[in-house]
PDB file of N, CA and C in Angstrom:
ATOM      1  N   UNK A   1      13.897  64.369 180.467  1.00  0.00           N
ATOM      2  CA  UNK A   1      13.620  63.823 181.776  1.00  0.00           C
ATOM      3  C   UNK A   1      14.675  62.764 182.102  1.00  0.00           C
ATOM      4  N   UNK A   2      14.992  62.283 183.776  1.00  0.00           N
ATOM      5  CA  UNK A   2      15.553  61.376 183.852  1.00  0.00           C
ATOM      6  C   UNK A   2      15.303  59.874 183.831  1.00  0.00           C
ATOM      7  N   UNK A   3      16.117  58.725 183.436  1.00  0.00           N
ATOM      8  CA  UNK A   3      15.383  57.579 183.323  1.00  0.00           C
ATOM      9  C   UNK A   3      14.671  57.086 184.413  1.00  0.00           C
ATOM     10  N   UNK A   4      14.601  57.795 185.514  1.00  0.00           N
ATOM     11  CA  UNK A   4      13.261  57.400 186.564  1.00  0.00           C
ATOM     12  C   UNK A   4      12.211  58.492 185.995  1.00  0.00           C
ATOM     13  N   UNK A   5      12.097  59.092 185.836  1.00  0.00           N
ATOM     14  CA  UNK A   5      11.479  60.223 185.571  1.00  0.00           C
ATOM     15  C   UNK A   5      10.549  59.304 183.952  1.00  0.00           C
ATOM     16  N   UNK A   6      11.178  59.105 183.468  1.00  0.00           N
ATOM     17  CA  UNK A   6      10.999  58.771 182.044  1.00  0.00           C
ATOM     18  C   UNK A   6       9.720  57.101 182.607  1.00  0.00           C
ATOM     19  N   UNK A   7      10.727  56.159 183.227  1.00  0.00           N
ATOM     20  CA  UNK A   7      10.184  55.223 183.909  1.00  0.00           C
ATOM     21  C   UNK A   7       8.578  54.956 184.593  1.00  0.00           C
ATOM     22  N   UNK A   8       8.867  56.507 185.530  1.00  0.00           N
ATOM     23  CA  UNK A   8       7.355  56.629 186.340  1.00  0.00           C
ATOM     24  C   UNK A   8       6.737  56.606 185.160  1.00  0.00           C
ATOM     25  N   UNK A   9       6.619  57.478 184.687  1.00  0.00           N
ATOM     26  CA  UNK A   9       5.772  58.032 183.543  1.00  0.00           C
ATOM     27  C   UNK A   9       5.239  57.363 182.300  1.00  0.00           C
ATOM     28  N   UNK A  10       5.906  56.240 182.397  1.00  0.00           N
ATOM     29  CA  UNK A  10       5.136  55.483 181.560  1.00  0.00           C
ATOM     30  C   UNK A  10       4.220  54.988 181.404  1.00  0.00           C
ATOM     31  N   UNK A  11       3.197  54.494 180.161  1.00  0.00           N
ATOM     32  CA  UNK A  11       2.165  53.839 180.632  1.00  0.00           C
ATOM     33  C   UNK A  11       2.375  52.050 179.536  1.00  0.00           C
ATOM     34  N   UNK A  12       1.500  51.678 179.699  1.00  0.00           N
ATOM     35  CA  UNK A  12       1.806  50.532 180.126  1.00  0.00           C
ATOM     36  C   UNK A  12       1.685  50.040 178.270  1.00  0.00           C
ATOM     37  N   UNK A  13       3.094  49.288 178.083  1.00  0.00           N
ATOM     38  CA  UNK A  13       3.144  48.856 176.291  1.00  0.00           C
ATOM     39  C   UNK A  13       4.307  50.159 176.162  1.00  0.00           C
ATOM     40  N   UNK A  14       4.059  51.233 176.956  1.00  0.00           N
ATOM     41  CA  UNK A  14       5.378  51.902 176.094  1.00  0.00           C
ATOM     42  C   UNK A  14       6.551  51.721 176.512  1.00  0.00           C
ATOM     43  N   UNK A  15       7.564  52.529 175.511  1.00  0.00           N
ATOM     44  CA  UNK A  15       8.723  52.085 176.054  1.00  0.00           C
ATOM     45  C   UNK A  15       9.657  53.277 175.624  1.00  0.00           C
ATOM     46  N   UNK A  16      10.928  53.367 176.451  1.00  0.00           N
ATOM     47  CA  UNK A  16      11.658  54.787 176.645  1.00  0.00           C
ATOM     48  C   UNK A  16      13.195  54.123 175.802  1.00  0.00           C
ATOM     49  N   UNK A  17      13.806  55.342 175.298  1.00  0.00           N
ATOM     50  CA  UNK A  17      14.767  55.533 174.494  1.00  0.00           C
ATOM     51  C   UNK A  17      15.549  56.695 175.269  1.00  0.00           C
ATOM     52  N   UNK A  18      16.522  57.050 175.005  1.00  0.00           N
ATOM     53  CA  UNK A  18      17.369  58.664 174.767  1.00  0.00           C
ATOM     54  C   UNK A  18      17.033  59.461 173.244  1.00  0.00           C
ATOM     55  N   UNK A  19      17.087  60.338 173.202  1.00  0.00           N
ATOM     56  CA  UNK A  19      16.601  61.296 172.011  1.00  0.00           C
ATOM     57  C   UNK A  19      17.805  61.124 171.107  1.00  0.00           C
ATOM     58  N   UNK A  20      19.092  60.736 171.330  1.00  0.00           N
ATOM     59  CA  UNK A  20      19.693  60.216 170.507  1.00  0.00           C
ATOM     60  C   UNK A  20      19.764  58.845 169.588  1.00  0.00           C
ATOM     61  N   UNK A  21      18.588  58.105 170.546  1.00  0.00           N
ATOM     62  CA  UNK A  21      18.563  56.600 169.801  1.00  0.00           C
ATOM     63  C   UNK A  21      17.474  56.593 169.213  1.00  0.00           C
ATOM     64  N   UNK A  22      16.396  57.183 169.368  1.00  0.00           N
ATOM     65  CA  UNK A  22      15.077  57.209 168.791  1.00  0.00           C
ATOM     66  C   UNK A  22      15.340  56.542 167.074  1.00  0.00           C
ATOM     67  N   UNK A  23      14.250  55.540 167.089  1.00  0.00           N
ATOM     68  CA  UNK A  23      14.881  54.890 165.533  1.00  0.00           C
ATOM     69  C   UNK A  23      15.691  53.835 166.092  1.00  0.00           C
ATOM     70  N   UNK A  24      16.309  53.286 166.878  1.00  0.00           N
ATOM     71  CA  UNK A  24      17.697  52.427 167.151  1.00  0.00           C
ATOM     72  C   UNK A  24      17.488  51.464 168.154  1.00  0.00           C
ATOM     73  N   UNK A  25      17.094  52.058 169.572  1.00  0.00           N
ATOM     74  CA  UNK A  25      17.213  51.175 170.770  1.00  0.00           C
ATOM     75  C   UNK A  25      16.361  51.956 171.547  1.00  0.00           C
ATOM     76  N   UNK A  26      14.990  50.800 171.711  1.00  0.00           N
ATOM     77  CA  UNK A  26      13.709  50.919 172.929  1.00  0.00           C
ATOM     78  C   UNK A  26      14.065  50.165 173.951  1.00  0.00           C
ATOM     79  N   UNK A  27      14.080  50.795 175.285  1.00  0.00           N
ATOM     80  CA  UNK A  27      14.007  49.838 176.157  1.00  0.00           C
ATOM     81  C   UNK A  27      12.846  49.682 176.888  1.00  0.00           C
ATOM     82  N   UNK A  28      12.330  48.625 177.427  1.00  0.00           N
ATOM     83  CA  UNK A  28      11.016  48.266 178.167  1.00  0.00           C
ATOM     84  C   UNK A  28      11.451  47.706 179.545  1.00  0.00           C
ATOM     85  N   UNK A  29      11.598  48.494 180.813  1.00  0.00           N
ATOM     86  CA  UNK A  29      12.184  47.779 182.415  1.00  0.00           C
ATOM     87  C   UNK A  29      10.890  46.863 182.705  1.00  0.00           C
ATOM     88  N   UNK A  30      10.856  45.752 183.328  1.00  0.00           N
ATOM     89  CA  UNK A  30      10.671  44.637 183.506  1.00  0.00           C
ATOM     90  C   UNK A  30      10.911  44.404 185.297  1.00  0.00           C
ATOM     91  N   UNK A  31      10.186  43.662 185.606  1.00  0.00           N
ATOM     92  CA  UNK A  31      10.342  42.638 186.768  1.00  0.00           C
ATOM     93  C   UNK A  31      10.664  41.538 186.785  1.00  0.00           C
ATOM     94  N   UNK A  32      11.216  41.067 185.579  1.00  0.00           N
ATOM     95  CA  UNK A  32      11.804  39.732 185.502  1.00  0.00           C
ATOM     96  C   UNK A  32      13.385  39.623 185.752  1.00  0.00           C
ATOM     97  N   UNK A  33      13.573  38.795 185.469  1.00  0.00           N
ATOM     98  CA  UNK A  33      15.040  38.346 185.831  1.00  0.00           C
ATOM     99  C   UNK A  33      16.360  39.380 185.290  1.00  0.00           C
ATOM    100  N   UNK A  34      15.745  39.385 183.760  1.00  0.00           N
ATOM    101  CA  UNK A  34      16.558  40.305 182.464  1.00  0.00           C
ATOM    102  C   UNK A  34      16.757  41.721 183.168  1.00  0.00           C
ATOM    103  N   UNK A  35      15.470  42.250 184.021  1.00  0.00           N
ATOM    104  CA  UNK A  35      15.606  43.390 184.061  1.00  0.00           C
ATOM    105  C   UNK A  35      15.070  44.480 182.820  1.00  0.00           C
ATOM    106  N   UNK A  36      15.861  45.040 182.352  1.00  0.00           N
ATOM    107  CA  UNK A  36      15.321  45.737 181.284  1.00  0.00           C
ATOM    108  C   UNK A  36      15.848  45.233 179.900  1.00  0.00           C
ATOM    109  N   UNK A  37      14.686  45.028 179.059  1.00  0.00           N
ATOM    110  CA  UNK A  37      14.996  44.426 177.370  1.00  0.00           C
ATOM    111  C   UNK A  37      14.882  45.689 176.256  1.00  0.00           C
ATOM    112  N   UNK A  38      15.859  45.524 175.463  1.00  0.00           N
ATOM    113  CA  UNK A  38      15.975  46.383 174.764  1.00  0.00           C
ATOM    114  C   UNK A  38      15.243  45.607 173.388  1.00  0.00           C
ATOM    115  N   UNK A  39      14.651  46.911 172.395  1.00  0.00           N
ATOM    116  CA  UNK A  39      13.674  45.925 171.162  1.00  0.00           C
ATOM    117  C   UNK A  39      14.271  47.219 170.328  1.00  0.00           C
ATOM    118  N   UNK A  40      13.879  46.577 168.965  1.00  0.00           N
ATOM    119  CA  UNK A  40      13.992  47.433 167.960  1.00  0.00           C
ATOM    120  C   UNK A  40      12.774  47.944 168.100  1.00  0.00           C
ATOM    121  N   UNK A  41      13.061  49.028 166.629  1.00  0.00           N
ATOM    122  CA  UNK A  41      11.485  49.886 166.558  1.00  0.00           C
ATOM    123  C   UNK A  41      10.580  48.987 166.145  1.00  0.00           C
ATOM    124  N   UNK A  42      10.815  47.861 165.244  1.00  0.00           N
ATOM    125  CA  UNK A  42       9.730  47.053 164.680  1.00  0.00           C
ATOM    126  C   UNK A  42       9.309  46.149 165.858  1.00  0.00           C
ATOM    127  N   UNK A  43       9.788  45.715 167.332  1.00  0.00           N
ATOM    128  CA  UNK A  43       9.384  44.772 168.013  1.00  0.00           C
ATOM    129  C   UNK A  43      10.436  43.516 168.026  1.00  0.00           C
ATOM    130  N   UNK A  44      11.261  43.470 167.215  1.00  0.00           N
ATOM    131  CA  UNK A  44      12.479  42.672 167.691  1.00  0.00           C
ATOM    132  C   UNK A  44      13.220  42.094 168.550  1.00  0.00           C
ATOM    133  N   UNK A  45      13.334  41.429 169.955  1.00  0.00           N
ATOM    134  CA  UNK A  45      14.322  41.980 170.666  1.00  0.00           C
ATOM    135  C   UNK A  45      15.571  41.819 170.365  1.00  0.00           C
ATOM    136  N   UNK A  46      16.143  42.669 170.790  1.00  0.00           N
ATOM    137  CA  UNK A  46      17.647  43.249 170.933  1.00  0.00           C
ATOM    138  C   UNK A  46      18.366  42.384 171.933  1.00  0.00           C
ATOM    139  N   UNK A  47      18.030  42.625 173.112  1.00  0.00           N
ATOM    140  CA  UNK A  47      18.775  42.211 174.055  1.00  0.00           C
ATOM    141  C   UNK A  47      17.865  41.979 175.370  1.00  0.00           C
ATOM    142  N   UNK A  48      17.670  40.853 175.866  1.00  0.00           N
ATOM    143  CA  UNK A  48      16.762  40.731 177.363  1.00  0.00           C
ATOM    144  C   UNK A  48      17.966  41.312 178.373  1.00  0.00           C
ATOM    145  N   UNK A  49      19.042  41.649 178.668  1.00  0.00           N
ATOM    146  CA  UNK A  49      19.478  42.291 179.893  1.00  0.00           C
ATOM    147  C   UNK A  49      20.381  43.603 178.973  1.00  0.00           C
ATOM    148  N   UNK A  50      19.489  44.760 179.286  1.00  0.00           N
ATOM    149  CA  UNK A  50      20.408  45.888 178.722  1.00  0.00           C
ATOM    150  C   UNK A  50      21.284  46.274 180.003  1.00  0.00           C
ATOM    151  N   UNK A  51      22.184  46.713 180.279  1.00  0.00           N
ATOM    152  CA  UNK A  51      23.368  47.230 181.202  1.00  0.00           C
ATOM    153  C   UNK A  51      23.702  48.479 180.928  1.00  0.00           C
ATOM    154  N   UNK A  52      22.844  49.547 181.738  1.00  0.00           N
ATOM    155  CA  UNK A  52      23.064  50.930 180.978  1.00  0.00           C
ATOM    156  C   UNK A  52      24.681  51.774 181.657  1.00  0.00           C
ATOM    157  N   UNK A  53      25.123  52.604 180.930  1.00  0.00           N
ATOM    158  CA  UNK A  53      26.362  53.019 181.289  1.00  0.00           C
ATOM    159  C   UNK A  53      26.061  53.980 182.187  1.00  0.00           C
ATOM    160  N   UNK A  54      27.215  54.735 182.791  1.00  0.00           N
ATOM    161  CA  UNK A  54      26.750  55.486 183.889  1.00  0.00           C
ATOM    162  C   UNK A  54      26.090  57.346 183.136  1.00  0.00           C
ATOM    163  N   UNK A  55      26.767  57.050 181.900  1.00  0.00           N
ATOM    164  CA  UNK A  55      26.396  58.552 181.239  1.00  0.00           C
ATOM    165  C   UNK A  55      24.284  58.412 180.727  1.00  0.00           C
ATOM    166  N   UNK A  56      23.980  57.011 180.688  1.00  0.00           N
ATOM    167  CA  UNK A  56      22.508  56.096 180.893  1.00  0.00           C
ATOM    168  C   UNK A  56      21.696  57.131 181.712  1.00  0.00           C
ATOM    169  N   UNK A  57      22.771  56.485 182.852  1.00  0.00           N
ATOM    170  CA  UNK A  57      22.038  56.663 184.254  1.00  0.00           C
ATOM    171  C   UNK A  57      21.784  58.052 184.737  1.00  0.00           C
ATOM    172  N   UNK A  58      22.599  58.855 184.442  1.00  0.00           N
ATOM    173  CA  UNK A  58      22.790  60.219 184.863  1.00  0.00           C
ATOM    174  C   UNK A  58      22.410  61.126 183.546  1.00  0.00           C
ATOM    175  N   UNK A  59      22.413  61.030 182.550  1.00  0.00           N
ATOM    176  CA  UNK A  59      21.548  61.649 181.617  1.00  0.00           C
ATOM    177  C   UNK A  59      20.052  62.476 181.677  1.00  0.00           C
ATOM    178  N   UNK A  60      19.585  63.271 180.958  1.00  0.00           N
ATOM    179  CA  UNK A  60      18.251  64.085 181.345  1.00  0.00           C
ATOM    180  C   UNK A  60      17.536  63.957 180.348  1.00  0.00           C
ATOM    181  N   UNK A  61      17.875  63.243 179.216  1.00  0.00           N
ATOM    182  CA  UNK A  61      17.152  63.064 177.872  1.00  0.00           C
ATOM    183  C   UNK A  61      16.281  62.047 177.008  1.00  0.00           C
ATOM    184  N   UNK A  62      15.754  61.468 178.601  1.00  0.00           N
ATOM    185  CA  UNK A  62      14.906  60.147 178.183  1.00  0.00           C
ATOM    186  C   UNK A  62      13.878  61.126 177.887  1.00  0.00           C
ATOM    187  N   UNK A  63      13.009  60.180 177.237  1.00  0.00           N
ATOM    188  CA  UNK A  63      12.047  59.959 176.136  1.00  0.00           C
ATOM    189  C   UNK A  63      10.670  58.782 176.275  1.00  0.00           C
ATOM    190  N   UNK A  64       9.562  59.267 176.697  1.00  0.00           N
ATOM    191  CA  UNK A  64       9.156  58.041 176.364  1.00  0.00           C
ATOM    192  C   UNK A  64       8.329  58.023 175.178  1.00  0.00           C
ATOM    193  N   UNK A  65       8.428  56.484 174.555  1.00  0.00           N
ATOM    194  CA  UNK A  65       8.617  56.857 172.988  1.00  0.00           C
ATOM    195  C   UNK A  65       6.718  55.741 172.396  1.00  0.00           C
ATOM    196  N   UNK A  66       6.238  55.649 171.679  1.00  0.00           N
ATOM    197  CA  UNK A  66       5.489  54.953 171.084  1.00  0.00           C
ATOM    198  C   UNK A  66       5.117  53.526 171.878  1.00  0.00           C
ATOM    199  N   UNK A  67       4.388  52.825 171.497  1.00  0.00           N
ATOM    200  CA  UNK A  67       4.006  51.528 172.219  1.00  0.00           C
ATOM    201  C   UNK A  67       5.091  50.548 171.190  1.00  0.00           C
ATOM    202  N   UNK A  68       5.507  49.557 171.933  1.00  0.00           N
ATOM    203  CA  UNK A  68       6.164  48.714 171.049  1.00  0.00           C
ATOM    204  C   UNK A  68       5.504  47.469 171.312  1.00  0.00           C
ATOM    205  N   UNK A  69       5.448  46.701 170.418  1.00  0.00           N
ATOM    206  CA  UNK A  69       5.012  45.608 170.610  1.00  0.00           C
ATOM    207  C   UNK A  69       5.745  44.419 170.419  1.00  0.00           C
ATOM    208  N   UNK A  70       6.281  43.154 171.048  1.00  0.00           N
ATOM    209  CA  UNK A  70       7.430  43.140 171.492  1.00  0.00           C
ATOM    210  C   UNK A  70       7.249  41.428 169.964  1.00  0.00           C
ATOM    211  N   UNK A  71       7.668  41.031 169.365  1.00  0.00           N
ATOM    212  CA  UNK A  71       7.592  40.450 168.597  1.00  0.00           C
ATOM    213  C   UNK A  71       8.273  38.844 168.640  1.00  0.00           C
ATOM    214  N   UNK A  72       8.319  38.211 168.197  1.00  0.00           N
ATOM    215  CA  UNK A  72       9.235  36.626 167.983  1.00  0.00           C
ATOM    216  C   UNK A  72      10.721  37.115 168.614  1.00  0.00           C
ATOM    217  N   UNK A  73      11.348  36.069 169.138  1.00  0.00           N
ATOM    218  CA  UNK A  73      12.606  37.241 169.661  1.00  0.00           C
ATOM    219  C   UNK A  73      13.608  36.075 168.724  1.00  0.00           C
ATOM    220  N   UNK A  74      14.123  36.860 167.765  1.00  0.00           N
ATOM    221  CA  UNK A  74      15.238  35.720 166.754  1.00  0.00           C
ATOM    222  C   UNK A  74      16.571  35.894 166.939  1.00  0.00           C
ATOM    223  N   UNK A  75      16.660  36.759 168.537  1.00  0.00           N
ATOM    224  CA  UNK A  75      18.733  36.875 168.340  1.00  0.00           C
ATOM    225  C   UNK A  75      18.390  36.025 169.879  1.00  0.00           C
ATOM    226  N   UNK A  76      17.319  35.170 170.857  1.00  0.00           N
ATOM    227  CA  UNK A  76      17.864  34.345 171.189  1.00  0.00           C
ATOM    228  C   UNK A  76      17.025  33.094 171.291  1.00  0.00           C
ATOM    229  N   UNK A  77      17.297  31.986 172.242  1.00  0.00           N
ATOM    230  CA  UNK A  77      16.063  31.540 172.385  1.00  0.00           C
ATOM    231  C   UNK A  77      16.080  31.099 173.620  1.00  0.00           C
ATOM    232  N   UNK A  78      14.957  30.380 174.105  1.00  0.00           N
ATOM    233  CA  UNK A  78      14.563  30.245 175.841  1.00  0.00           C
ATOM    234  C   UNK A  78      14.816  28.735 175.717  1.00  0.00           C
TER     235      UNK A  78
END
């Protein structure tokens, strides 16, 4: 599916990947400032503003993947 496609379809705690990252990089889109945060599989975050590339955007191979639960965030702080 596409990442709107993937997006609608979500329900609420989960979070969408590409079938190539599964294991690597969850992202969760947001209404906050960040936009969309990327987490590890354990709940980590990764990154509060992911910047997807245009091969992202135009891709057909989202995924939506498990509930993540979003954990202590130790790569930044507020």
């Amino acid at each position: 599916m596409t990442i709107i496609e993937a997006i609608k379809a979500m329900k609420d705690g989960q979070a969408i990947t590409r079938k190539d990252e599964i294991g690597f990089g969850y992202y969760i889109p947001t209404d906050g400032p960040g936009g969309v945060e990327m987490y590890e599989e354990d709940g980590n975050l990764l990154s509060i503003r992911w910047n997807p590339r245009k091969d992202d955007l135009i891709a057909d191979d989202w995924v939506i993947v498990k509930k993540i639960t979003p954990r202590k965030k130790r790569y930044f702080h507020n």
